[in-house]
Protein backbone atom coordinates (compact mmCIF):
# COMPACT_ATOMS: atom_id res chain seq x y z
CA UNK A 1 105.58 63.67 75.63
CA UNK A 2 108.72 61.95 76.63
CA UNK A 3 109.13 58.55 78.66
CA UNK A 4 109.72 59.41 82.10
CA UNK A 5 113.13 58.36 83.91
CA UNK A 6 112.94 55.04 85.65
CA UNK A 7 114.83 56.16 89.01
CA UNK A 8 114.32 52.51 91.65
CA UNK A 9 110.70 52.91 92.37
CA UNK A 10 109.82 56.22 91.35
CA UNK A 11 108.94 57.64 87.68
CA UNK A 12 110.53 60.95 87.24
CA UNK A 13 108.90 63.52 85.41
CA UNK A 14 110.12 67.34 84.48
CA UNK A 15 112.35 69.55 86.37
CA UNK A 16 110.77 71.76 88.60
CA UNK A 17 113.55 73.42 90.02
CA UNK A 18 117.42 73.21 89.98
CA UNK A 19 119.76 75.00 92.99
CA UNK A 20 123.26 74.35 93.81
CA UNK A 21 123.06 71.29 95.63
CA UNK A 22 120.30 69.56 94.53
CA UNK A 23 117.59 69.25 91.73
CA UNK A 24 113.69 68.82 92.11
CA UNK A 25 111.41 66.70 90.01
CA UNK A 26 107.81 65.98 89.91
CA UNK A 27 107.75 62.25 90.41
CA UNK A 28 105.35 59.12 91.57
CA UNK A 29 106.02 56.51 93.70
CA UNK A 30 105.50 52.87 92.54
CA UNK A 31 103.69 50.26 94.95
CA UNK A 32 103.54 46.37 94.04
CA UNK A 33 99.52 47.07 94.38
CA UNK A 34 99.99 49.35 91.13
CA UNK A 35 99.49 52.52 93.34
CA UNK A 36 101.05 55.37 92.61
CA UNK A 37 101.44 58.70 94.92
CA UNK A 38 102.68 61.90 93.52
CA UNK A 39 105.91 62.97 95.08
CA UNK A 40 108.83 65.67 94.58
CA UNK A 41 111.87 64.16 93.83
CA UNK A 42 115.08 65.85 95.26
CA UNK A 43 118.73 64.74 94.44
CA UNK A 44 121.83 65.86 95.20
CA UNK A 45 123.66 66.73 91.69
CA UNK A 46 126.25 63.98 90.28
CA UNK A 47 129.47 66.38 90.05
CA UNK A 48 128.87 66.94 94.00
CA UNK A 49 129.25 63.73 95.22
CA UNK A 50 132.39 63.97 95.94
CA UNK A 51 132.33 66.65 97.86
CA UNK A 52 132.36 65.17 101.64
CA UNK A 53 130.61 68.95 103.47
CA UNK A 54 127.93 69.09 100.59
CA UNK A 55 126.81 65.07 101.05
CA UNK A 56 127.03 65.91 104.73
CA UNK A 57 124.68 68.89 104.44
CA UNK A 58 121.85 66.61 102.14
CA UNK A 59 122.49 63.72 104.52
CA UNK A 60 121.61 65.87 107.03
CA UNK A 61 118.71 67.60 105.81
CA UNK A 62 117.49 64.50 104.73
CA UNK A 63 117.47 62.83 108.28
CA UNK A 64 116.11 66.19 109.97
CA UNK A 65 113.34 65.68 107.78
CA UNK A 66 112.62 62.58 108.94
CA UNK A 67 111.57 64.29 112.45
CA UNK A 68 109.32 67.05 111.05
CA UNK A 69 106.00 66.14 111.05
CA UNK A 70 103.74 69.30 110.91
CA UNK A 71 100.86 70.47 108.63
CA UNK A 72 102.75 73.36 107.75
CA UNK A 73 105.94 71.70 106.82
CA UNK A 74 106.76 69.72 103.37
CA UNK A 75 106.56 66.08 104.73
CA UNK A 76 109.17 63.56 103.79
CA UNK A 77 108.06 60.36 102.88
CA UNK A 78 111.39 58.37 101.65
CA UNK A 79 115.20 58.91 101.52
CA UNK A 80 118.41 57.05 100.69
CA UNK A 81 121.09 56.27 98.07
CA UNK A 82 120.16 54.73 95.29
CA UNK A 83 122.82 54.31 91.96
CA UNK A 84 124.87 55.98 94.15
CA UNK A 85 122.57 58.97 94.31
CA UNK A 86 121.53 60.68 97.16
CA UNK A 87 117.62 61.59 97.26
CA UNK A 88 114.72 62.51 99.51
CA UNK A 89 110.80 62.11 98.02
CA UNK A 90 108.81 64.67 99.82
CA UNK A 91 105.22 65.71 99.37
CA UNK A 92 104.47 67.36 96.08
CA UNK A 93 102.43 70.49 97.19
CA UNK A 94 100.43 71.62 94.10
CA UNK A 95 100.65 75.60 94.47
CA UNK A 96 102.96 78.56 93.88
CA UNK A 97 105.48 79.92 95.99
CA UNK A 98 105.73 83.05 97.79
CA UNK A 99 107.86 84.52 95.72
CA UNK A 100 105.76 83.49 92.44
CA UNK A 101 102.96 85.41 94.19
CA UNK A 102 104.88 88.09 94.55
CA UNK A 103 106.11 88.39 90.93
CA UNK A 104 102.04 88.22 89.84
CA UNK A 105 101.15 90.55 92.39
CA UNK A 106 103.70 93.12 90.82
CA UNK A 107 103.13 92.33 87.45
CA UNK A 108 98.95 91.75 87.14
CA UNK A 109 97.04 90.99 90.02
CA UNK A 110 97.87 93.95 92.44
CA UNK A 111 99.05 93.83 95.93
CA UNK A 112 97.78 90.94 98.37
CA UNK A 113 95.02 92.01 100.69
CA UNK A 114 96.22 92.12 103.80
CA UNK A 115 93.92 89.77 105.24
CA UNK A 116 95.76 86.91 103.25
CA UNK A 117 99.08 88.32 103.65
CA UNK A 118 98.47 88.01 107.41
CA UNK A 119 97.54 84.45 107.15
CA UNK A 120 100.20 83.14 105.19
CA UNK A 121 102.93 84.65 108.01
CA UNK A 122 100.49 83.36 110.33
CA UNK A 123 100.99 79.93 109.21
CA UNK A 124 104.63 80.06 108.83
CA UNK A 125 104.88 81.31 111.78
CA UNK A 126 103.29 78.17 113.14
CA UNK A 127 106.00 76.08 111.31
CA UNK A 128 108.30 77.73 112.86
CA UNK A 129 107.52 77.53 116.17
CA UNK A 130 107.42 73.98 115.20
CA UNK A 131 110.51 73.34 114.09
CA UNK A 132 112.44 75.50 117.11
CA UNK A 133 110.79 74.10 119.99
CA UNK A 134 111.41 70.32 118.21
CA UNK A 135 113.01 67.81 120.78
CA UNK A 136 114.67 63.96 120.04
CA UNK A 137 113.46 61.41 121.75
CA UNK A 138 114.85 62.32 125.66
CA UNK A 139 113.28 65.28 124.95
CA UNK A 140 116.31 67.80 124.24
CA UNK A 141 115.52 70.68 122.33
CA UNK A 142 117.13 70.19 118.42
CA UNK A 143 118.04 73.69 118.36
CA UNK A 144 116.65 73.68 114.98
CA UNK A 145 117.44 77.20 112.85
CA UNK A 146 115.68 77.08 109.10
CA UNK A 147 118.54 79.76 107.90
CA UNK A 148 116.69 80.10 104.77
CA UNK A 149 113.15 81.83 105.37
CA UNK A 150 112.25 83.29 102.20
CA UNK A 151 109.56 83.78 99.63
CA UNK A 152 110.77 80.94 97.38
CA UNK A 153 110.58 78.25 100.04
CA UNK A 154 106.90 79.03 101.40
CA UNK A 155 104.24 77.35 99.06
CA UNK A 156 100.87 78.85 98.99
CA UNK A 157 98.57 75.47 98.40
CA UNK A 158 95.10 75.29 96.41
CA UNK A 159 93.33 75.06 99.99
CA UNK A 160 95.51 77.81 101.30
CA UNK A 161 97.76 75.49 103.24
CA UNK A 162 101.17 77.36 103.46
CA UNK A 163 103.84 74.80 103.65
CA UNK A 164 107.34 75.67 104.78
CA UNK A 165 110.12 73.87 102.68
CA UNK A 166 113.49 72.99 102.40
CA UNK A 167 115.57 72.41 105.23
CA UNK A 168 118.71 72.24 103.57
CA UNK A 169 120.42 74.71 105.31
CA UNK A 170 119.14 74.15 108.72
CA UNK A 171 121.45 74.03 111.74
CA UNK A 172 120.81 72.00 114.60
CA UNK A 173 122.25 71.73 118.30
CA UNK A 174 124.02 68.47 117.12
CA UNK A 175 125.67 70.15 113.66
CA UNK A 176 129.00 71.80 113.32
CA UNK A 177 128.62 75.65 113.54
CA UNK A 178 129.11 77.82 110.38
CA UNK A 179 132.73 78.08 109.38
CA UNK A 180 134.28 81.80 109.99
CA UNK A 181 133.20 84.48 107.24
CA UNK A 182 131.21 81.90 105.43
CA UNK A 183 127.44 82.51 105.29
CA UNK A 184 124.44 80.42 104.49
CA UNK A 185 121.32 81.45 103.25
CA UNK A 186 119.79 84.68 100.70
CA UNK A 187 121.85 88.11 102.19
CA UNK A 188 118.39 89.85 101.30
CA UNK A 189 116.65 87.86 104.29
CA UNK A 190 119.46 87.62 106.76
CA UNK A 191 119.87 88.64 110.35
CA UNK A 192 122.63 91.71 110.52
CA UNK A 193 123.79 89.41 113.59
CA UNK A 194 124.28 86.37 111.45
CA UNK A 195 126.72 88.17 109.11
CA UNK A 196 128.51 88.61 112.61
CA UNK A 197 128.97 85.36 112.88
CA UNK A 198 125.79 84.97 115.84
CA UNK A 199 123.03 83.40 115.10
CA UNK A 200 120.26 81.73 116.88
CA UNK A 201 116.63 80.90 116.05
CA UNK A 202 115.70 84.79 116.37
CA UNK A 203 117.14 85.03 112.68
CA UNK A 204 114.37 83.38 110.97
CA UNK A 205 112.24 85.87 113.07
CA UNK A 206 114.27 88.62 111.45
CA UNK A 207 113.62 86.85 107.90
CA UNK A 208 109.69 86.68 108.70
CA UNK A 209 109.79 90.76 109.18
CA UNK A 210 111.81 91.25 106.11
CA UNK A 211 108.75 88.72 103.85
CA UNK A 212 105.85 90.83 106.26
CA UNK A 213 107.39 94.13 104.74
CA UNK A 214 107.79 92.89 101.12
CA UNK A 215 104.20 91.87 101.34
CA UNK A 216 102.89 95.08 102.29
CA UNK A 217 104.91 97.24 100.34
CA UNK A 218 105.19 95.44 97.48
CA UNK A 219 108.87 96.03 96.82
CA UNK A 220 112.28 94.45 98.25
CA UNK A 221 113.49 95.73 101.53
CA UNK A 222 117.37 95.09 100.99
CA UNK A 223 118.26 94.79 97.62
CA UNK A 224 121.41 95.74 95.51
CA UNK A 225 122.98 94.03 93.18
CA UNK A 226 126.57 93.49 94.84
CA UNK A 227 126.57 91.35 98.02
CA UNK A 228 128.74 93.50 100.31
CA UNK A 229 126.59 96.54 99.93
CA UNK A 230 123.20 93.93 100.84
CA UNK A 231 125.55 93.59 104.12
CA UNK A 232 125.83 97.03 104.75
CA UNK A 233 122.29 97.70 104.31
CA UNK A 234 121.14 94.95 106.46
CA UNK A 235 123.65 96.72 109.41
CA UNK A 236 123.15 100.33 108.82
CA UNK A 237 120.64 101.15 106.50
CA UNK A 238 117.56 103.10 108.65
CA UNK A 239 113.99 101.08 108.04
CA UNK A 240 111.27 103.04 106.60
CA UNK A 241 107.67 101.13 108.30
CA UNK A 242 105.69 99.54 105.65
CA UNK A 243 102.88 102.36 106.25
CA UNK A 244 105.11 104.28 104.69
CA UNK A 245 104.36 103.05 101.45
CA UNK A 246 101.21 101.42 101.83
CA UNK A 247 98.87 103.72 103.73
CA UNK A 248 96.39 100.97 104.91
CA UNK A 249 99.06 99.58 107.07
CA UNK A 250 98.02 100.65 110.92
CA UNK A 251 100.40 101.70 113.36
CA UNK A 252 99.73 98.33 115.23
CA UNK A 253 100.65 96.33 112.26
CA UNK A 254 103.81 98.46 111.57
CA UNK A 255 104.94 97.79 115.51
CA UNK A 256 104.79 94.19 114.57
CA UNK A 257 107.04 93.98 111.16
CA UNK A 258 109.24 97.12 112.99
CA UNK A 259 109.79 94.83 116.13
CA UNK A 260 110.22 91.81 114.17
CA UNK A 261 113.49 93.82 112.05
CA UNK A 262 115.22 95.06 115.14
CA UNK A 263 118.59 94.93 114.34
CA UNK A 264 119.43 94.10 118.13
CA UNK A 265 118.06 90.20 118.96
CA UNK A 266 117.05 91.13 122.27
CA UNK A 267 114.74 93.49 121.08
CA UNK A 268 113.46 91.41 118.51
CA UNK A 269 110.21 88.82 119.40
CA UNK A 270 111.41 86.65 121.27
CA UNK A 271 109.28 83.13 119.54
CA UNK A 272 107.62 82.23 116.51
CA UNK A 273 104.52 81.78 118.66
CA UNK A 274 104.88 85.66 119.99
CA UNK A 275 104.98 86.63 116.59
CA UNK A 276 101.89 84.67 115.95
CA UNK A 277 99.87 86.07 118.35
CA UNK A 278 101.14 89.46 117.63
CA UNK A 279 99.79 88.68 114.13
CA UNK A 280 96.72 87.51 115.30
CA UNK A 281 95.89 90.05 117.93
CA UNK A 282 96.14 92.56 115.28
CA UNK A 283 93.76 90.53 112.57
CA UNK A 284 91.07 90.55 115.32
CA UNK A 285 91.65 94.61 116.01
CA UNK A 286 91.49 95.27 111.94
CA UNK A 287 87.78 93.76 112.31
CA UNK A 288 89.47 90.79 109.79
CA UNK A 289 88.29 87.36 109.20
CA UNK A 290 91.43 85.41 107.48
CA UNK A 291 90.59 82.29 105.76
CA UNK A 292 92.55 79.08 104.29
CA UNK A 293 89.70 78.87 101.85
CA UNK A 294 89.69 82.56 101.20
CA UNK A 295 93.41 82.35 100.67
CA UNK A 296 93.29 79.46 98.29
CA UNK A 297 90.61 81.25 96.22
CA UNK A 298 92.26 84.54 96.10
CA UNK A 299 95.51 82.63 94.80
CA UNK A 300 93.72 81.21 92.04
CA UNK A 301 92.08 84.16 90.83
CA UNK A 302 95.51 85.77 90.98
CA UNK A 303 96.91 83.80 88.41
CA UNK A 304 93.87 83.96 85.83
CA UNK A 305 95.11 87.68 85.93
CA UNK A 306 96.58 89.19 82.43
CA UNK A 307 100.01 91.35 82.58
CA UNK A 308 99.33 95.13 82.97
CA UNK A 309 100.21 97.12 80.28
CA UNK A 310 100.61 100.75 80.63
CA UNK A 311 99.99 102.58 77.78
CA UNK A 312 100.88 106.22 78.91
CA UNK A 313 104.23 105.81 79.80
CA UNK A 314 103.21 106.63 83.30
CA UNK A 315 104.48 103.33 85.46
CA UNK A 316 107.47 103.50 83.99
CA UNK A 317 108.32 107.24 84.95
CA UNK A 318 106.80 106.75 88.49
CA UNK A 319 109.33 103.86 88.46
CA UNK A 320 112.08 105.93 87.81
CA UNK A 321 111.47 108.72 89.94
CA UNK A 322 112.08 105.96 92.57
CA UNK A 323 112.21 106.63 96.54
CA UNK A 324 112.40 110.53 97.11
CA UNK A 325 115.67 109.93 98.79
CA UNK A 326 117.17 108.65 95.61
CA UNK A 327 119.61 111.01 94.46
CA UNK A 328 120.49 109.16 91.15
CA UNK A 329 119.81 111.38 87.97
CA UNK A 330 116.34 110.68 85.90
CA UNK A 331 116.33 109.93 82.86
CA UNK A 332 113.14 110.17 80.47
CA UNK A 333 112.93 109.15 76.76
CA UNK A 334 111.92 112.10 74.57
CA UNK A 335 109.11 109.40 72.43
CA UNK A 336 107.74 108.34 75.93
CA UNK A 337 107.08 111.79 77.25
CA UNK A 338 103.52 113.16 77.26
CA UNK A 339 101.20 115.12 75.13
CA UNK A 340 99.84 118.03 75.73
CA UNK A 341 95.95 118.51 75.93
CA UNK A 342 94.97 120.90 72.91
CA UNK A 343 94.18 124.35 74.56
CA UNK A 344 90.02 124.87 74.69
CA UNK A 345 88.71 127.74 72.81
CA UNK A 346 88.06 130.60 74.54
CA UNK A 347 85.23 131.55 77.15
CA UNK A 348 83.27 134.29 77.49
CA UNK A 349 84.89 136.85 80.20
CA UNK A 350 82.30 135.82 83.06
CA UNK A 351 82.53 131.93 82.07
CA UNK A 352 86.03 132.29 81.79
CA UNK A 353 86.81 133.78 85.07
CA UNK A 354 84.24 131.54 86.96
CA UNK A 355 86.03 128.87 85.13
CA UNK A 356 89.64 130.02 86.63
CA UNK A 357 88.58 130.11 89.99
CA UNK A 358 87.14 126.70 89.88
CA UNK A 359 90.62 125.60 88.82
CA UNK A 360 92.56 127.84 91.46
CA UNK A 361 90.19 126.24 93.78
CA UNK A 362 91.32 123.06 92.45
CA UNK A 363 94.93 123.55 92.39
CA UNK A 364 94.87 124.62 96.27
CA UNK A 365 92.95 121.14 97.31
CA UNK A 366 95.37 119.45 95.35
CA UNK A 367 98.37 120.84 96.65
CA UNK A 368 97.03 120.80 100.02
CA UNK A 369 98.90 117.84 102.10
CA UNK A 370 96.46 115.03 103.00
CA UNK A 371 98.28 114.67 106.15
CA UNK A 372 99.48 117.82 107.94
CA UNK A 373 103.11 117.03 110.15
CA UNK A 374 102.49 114.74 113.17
CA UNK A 375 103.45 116.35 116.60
CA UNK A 376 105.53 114.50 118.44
CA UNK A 377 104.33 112.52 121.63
CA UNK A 378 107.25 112.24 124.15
CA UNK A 379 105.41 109.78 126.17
CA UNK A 380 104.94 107.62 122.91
CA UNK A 381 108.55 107.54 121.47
CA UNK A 382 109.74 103.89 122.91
CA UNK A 383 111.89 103.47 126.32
CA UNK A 384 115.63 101.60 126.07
CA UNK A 385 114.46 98.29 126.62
CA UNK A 386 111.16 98.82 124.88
CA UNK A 387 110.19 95.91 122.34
CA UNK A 388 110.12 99.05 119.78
CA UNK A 389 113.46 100.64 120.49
CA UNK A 390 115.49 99.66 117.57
CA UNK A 391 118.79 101.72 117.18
CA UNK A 392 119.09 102.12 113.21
CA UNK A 393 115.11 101.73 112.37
CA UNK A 394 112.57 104.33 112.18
CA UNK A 395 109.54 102.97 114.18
CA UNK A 396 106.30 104.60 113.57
CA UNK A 397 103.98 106.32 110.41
CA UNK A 398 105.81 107.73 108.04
CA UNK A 399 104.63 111.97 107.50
CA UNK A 400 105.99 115.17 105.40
CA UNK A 401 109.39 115.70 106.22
CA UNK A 402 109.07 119.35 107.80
CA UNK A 403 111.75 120.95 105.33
CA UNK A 404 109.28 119.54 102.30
CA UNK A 405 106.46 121.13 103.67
CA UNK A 406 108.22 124.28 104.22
CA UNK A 407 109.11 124.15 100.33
CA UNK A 408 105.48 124.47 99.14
CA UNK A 409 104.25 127.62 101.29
CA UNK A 410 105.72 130.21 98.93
CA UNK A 411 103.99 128.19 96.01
CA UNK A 412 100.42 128.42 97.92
CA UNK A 413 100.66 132.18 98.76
CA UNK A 414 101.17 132.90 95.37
CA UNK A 415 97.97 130.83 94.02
CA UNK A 416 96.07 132.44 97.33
CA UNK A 417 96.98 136.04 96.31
CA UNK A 418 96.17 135.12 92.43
CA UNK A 419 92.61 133.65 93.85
CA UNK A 420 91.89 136.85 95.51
CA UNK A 421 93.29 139.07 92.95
CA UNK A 422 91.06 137.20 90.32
CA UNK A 423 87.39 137.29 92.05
CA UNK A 424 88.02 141.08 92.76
CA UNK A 425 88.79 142.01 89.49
CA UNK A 426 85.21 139.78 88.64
CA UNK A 427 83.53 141.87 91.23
CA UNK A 428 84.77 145.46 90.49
CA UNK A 429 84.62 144.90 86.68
CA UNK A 430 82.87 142.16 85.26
CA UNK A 431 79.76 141.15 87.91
CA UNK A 432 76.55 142.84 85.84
């Protein structure tokens, strides 16, 4: 193991993450009593210093920190210039974040309960309501927006303490506004009003939906690889309810993420705390009892979880069959395809029929929707001004498209008159 770097009183250790401002170490703080406290180390990178907005922005950050002071926010314990280096120490929170979760979720563990999913947004949720109602000392409101609510800056703690990180990007009452056509922040968890140039601190609210749906469903909500078309999406693109993938979502639940990703601010919740109880209201109506401790332990066993492997093939056509609204043609390789089940020998005639029936039988459950179409209640489809009236987002359970139902009727008369046909030639013929 290599000596660590002697930075003024701190010991830095490895890297544990790099962006493209600053970079993070795992460090410890030196006292003249010999004591040493485990810190993360965060410095603004050398080729930047010149750069007057950037040192402005980590200056910033660094003295906004200074102010927060909440169990579910990263505290800062030091900052300053030192070799001409501008740093902040900050408490080293021993757990994975979001995102990591998310990642071991997909590829081992399995989706999140929703108990625990629900208790991480509840905590943030608590940081954030925090942070915007935060005044200075004559008691005006900072005006504090994160800007940068996402799954890599939430860290899931041993004890299942969430902790809310990096400010970085935060804008306060007191900062200059954003500069025309320049945004800050991941496009994937962005207002559609911020890339309009509005913003205000309903945006992180926004960014809490889109992290509540990717939780539940288990899959990004606006992704693409080129950035223009994430800003289309994020203005146009219709919002399917996270029920629609995951059917132990309620309806209740789904009002709350649907509500939370109205694309009109006014519609949107209106506080962090709102949200919260929102989130909590609906924890008590599931009959759930959401733990720190619960959340911590689940974490942990998360991780002791081996990679998946599928050995059929099957994941990865499933994957590529995609959303049904995915036009894009489907490709399969000819050495992953499967193999047929050698045909049994044959029955005798009574067996044999008794033995098609059962399958018949079979075929019709199977093909049977577990849901029939919903009919519309006109007294339950949301008012203008409702909290739920979101132009652009489909509010409610997903069901069978009509048209797709439609599709399958020919397919079950046929199996119906082959069912019939079948047990009468058994009865006329074969029953002895």
């Amino acid at each position: 193991m290599s000596e660590p770097e002697k930075f003024g009183a701190y010991l830095v250790y490895e890297l544990l993450g790099k962006g493209g401002m600053a970079s993070v170490h795992r460090a410890e703080s030196l006292s003249a009593g010999g004591f040493r406290k485990r810190v993360a180390l965060k410095r603004l990178l050398p080729h930047l210093l010149q750069e007057r907005d950037v040192v402005e922005a980590f200056a910033r950050e660094a003295k906004l920190a200074s102010h927060l002071r909440h169990q579910n926010i990263a505290q800062t314990y030091d900052l300053g210039i030192l070799e001409g280096t501008y740093y902040i120490a900050m408490e080293l929170v021993p757990g994975p974040t979001l995102r990591q979760i998310m990642r071991q979720c997909a590829d081992a563990a399995g989706a999140m309960p929703i108990a625990h999913v629900l208790e991480v947004m509840i905590q943030v949720c608590d940081a954030l309501d925090y942070a915007h109602n935060l005044v200075d000392d004559r008691g005006t409101p900072r005006g504090i927006v994160h800007r940068d609510v996402t799954p890599a800056n939430v860290i899931v703690s041993g004890s299942g303490v969430v902790k809310l990180i990096d400010f970085g990007l935060a804008k306060v009452n007191a900062s200059r506004g954003t500069k025309a056509g320049i945004l800050k922040g991941k496009l994937g968890y962005m207002a559609p009003e911020y890339t309009l140039g509005q913003l205000d601190h309903r945006a992180d609210l926004f960014a809490v939906g889109v992290i509540l749906h990717e939780l539940l469903t288990g899959k990004r909500l606006f992704d693409h690889s080129n950035e223009y078309e994430i800003i289309k999406m994020l203005r146009e693109m219709p919002i399917q309810p996270p029920s629609r993938w995951n059917a132990a979502v309620s309806l209740a639940l789904d009002d709350i993420v649907m509500t939370a990703l109205s694309r009109d601010p006014g519609l949107r919740w209106q506080s962090a705390a709102a949200l919260r109880a929102a989130l909590v209201n609906v924890t008590r109506e599931l009959g759930l009892a959401p733990s720190r401790e619960e959340l911590g332990k689940w974490t942990e066993w998360a991780f002791t979880q081996d990679t998946r492997r599928d050995v059929s093939g099957l994941v990865e056509v499933i994957q590529q069959l995609g959303d049904p609204s995915d036009q894009r043609p489907i490709t399969v390789e000819p050495d992953r395809m499967f193999t047929p089940t050698p045909a049994p020998l044959p029955l005798p005639a009574p067996e044999r029929d008794q033995t098609m029936m059962t399958v018949l039988a079979k075929r019709w459950r199977d093909s049977t929707p577990a849901t029939t179409v919903r009919q519309i209640d006109r007294d339950a489809i949301p008012r203008r001004g409702s909290p739920f009236d979101t132009e652009g987002v489909i509010v409610g359970r997903s069901v069978m498209p009509v048209k797709q139902a439609a599709s399958r009727r020919p397919w079950l008369l046929f199996l119906l008159l082959l069912a019939v046909a079948g047990a009468s030639y058994w009865y006329l013929f074969l029953r002895k």
